[in-house]
Protein backbone atom coordinates (compact mmCIF):
# COMPACT_ATOMS: atom_id res chain seq x y z
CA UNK A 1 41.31 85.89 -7.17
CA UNK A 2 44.62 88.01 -6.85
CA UNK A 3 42.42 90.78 -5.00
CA UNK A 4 40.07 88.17 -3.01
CA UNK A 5 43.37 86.92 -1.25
CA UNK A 6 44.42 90.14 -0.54
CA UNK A 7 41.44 91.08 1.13
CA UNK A 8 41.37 88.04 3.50
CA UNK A 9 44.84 88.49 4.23
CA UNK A 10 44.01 91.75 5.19
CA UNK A 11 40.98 90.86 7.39
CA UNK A 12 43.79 88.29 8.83
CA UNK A 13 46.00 91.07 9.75
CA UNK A 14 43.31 93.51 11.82
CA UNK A 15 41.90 90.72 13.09
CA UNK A 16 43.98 90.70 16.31
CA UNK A 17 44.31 94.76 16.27
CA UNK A 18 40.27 94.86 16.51
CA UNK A 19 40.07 92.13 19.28
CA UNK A 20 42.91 93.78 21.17
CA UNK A 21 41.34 97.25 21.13
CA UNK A 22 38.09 96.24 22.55
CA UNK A 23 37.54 97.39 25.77
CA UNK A 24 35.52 95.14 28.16
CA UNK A 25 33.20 96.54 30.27
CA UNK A 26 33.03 95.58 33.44
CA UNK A 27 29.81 93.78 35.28
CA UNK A 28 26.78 94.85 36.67
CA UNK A 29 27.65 93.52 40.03
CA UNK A 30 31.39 95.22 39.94
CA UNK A 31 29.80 98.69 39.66
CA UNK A 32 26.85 98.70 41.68
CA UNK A 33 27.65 99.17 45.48
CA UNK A 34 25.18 97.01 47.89
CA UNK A 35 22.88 99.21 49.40
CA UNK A 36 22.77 97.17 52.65
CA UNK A 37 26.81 98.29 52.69
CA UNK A 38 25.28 102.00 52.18
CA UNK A 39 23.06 101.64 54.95
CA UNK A 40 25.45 100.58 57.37
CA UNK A 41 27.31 103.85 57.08
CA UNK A 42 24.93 105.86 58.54
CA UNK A 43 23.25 104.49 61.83
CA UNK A 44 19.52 105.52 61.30
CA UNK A 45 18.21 102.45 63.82
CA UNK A 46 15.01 104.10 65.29
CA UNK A 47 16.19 107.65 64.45
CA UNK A 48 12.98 109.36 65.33
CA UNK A 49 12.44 107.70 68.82
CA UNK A 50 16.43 108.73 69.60
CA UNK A 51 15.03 112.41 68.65
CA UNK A 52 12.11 112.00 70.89
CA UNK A 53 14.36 110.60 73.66
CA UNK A 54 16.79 113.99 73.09
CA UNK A 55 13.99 116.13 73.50
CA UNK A 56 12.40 113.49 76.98
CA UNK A 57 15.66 114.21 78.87
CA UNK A 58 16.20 118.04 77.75
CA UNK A 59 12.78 119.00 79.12
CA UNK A 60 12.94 116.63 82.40
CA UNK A 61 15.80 118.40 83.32
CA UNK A 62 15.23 121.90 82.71
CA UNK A 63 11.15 121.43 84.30
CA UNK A 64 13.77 120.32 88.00
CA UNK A 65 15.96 123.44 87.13
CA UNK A 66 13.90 126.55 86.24
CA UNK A 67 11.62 127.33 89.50
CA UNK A 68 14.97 127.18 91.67
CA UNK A 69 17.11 128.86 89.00
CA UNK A 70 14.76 131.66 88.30
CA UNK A 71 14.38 132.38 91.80
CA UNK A 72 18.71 132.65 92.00
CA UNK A 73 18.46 135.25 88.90
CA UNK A 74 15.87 136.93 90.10
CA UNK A 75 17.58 138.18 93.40
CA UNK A 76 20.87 138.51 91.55
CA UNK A 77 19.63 141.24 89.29
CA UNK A 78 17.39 143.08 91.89
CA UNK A 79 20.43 142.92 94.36
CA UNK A 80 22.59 144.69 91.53
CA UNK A 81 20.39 147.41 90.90
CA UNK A 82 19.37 148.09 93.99
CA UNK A 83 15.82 147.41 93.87
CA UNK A 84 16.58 144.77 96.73
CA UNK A 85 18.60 142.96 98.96
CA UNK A 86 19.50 139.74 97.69
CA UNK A 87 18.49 137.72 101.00
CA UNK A 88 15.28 139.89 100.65
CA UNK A 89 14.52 138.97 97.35
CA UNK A 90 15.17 135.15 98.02
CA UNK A 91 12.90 134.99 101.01
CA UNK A 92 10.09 136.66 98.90
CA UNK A 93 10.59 134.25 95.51
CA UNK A 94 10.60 131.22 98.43
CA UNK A 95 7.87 132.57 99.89
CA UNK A 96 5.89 133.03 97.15
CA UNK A 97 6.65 129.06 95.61
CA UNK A 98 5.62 127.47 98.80
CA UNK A 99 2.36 130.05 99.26
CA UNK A 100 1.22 130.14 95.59
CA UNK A 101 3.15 127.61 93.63
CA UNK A 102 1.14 127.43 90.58
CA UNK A 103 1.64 131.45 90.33
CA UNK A 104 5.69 130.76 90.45
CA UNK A 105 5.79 127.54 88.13
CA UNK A 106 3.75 128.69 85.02
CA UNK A 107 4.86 132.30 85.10
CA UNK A 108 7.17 134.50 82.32
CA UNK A 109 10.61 133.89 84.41
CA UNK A 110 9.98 130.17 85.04
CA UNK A 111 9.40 129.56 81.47
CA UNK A 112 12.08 131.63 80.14
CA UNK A 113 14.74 129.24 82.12
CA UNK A 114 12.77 126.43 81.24
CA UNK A 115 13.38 127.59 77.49
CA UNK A 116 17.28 128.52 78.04
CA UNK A 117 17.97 124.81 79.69
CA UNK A 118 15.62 122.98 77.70
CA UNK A 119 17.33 124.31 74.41
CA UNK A 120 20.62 124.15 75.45
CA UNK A 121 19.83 120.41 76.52
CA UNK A 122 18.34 119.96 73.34
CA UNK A 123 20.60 121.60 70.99
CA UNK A 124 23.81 119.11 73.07
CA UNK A 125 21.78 115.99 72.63
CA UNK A 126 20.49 116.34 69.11
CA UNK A 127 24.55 116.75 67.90
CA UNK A 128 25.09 113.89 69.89
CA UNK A 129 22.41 111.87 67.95
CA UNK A 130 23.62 113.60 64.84
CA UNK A 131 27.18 112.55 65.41
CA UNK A 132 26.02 108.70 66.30
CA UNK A 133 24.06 108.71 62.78
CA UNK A 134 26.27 110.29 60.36
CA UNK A 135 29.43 108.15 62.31
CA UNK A 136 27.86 105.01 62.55
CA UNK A 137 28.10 105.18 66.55
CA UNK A 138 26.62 103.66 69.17
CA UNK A 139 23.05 105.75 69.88
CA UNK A 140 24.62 106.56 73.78
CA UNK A 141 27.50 107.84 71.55
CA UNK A 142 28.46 111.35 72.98
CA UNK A 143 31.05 113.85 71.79
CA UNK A 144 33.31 116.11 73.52
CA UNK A 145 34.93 118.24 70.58
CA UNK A 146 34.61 122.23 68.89
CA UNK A 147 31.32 121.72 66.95
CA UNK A 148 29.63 120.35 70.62
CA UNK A 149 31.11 123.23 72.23
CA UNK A 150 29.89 125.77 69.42
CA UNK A 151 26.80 124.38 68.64
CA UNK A 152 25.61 124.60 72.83
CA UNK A 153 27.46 127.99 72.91
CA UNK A 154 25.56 129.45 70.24
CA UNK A 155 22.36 127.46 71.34
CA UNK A 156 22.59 128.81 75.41
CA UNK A 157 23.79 132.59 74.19
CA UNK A 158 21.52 133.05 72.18
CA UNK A 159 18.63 132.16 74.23
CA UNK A 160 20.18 133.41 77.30
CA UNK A 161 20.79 137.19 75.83
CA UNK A 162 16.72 137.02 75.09
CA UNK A 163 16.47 136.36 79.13
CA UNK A 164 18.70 138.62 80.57
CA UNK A 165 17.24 141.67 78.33
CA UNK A 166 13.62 140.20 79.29
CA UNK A 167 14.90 139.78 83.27
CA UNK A 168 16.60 143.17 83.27
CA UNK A 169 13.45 145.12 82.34
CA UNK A 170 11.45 143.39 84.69
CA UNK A 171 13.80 143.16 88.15
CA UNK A 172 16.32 146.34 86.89
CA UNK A 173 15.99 149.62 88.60
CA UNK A 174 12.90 151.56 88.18
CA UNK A 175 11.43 153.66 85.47
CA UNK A 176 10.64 152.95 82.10
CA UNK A 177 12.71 149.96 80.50
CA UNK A 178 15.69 150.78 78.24
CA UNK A 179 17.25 148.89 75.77
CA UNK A 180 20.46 146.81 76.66
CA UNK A 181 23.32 148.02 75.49
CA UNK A 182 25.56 146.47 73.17
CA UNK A 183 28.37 146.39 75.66
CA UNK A 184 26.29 144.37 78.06
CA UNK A 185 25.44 141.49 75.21
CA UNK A 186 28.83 141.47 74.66
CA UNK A 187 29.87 140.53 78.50
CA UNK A 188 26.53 138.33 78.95
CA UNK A 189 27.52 136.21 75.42
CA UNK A 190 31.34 135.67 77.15
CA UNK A 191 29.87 134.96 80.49
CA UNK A 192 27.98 132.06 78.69
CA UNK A 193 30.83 131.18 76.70
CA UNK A 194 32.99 130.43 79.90
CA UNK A 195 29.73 128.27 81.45
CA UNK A 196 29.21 126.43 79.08
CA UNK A 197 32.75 125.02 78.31
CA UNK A 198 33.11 124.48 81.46
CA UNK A 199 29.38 122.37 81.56
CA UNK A 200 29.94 120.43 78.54
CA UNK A 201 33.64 120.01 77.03
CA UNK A 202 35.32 119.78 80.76
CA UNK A 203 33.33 117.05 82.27
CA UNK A 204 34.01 114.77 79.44
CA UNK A 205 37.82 115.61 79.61
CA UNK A 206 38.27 115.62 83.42
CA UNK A 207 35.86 112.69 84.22
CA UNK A 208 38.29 110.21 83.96
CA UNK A 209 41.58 111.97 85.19
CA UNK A 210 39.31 111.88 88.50
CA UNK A 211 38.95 108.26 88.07
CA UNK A 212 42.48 107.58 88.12
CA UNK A 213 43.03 109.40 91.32
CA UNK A 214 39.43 107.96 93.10
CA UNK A 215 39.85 104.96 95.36
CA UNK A 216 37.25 101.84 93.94
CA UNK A 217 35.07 102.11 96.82
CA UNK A 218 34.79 105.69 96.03
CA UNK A 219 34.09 104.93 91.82
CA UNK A 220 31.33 102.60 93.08
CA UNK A 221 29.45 105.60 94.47
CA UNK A 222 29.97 108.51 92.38
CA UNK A 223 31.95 108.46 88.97
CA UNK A 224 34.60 111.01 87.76
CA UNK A 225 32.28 112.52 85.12
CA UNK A 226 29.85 113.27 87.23
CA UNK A 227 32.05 115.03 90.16
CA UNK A 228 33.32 117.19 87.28
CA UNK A 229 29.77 117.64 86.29
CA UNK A 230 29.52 118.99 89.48
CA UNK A 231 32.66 120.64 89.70
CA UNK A 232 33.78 122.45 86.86
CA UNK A 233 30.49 124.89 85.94
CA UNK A 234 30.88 125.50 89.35
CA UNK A 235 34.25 126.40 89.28
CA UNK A 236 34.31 128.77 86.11
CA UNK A 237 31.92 131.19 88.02
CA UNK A 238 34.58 132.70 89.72
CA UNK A 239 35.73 134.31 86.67
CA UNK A 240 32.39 134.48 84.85
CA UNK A 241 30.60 135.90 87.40
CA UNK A 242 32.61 139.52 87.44
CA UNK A 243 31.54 140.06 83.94
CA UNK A 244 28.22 139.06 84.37
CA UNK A 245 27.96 142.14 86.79
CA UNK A 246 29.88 144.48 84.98
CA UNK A 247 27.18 143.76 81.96
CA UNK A 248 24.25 144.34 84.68
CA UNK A 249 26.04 147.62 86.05
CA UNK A 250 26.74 149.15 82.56
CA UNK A 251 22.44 148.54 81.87
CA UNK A 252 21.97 150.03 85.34
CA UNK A 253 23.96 153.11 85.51
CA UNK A 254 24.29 154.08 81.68
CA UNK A 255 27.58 155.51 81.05
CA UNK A 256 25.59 159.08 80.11
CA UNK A 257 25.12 159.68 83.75
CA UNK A 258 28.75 160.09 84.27
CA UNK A 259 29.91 157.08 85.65
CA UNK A 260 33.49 155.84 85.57
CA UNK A 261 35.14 152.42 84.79
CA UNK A 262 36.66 152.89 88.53
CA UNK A 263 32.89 153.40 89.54
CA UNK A 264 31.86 150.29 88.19
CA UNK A 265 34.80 148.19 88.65
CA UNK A 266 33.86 148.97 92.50
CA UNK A 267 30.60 147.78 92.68
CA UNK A 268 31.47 144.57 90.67
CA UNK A 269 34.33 144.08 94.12
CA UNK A 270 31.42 144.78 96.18
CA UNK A 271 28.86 142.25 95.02
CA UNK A 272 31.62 139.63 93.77
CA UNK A 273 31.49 137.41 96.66
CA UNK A 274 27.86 137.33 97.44
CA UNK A 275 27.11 136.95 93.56
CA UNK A 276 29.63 134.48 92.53
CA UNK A 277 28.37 132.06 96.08
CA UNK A 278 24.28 132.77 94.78
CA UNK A 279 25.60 132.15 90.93
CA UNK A 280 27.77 128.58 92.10
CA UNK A 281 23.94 128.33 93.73
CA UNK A 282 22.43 128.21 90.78
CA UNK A 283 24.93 126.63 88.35
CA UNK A 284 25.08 123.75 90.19
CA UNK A 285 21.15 122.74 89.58
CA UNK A 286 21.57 124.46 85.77
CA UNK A 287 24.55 122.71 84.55
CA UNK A 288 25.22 119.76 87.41
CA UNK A 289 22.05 118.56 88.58
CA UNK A 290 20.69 119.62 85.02
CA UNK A 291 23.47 118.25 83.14
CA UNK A 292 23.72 114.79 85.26
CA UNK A 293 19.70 114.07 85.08
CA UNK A 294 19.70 115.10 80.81
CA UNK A 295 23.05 112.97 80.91
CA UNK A 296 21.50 109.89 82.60
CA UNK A 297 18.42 110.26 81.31
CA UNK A 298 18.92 110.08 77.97
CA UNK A 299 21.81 107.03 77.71
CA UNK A 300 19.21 105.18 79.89
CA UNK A 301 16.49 105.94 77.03
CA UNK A 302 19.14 105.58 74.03
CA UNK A 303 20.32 102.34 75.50
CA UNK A 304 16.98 101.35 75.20
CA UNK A 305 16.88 101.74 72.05
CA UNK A 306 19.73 100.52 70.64
């Protein structure tokens, strides 16, 4: 009896130790996080038309861009090596679009700028719907920051230093084509660098500084973005378009023949102002008409779909 007691007195006293250590576990519904809630983190709202739309403007922009833009480069690069005068060399390319326009539009140069712009398009729209999805933003979301600016830099350089080695070759001097020289990549890849900046982080930034000093009859017409759309790639050529010549005059007169930095920093002086008023020329169309009609384009489609 003597030991019975003592065992329920001793069941007594761990009782409350053993209820106080338990641990409760919490619910089902405590743990588990809706998934509607998970959902609404990413916005994935008709992802795959928003892709199809990116790709819609890119390519209606760079098909109004490329005959015009390929004619500008062509006479450019013939004018810098000599092979022709660049007034010459426009009046032929013109010539030859309004005699034979199906030779012009589905020919090597015309789709090579149609591949540049289109991709460059392409590559700034699909981070834009990339951003909106992984943010949760708006599908006409657009961003302005260092991964737009690297991601179109890399994008446009890429495909641009594929061009110019291509349009080289085939409007350089004569002879037998020679590979580009590393120097020359270099200069093309900053002469890109400085366009696009200027054609898609300035706009962005600028737009609506230029609203605050437009009139409102003026904003009813045209908007600040778009006059810096306008403005700014236009702009930047007069510093880009010096080392775009000095990387054509380094592929044209290799420096084994002799030739000095003197030399070369001459004939960049002497086709500065002609070059930078044909390159303004053809910026404009590239990166303002291009830019506005992928811009417009594509919020009119996103907001669409929204």
């Amino acid at each position: 009896m003597k030991e019975s007691s003592a065992v329920q007195k001793q069941l007594v006293a761990t009782a409350p130790a053993s209820s106080a250590s338990t641990i409760s576990m919490p619910s089902k519904d405590a743990v588990e996080v809706p998934s509607s809630k998970l959902q609404q983190q990413w916005n994935t709202k008709n992802l795959g038309l928003r892709l199809g739309a990116d790709l819609t403007s890119a390519a209606c922009a760079a098909s109004m861009v490329a005959p015009l833009i390929t004619i500008i480069d062509r006479s450019i690069m013939e004018n810098a090596s000599g092979r022709n005068t660049l007034a010459n060399s426009l009046k032929s390319s013109l010539g030859q679009l309004l005699a034979r326009p199906h030779t012009m539009l589905f020919s090597k140069p015309v789709a090579l700028i149609f591949m540049l712009y289109g991709g460059t398009y392409l590559t700034a729209n699909t981070l834009d719907t990339a951003t909106s999805t992984l943010r949760n933003k708006p599908a006409t979301h657009v961003t302005t920051g260092t991964m737009k600016f690297a991601a179109s830099s890399a994008a446009n350089v890429g495909l641009c230093i594929y061009k110019d080695q291509v349009f080289v070759k085939m409007f350089g001097p004569g002879g037998p084509p020679r590979p580009v020289p590393l120097p020359s990549y270099f200069l093309f890849t900053l002469r890109d660098c400085f366009t696009i900046f200027a054609s898609f982080n300035v706009p962005p930034l600028l737009g609506p500084i230029l609203n605050e000093r437009m009139g409102a009859e003026l904003q009813r017409k045209v908007s600040g973005t778009t006059v810096a759309q306008f403005l700014a790639p236009a702009a930047v050529q007069l510093f880009s378009t010096p080392v775009h010549l000095l990387g054509l005059d380094i592929y044209n007169r290799p420096a084994a023949g002799g030739v000095s930095w003197r030399d070369r920093w001459t004939q960049v002086r002497k086709n500065w102002a002609i070059s930078t008023a044909a390159r303004i020329c053809r910026i404009v169309p590239a990166f303002g008409l291009g830019g506005t009609v992928n811009m417009k384009v594509r919020r009119g489609l996103m907001e669409k779909l929204s």
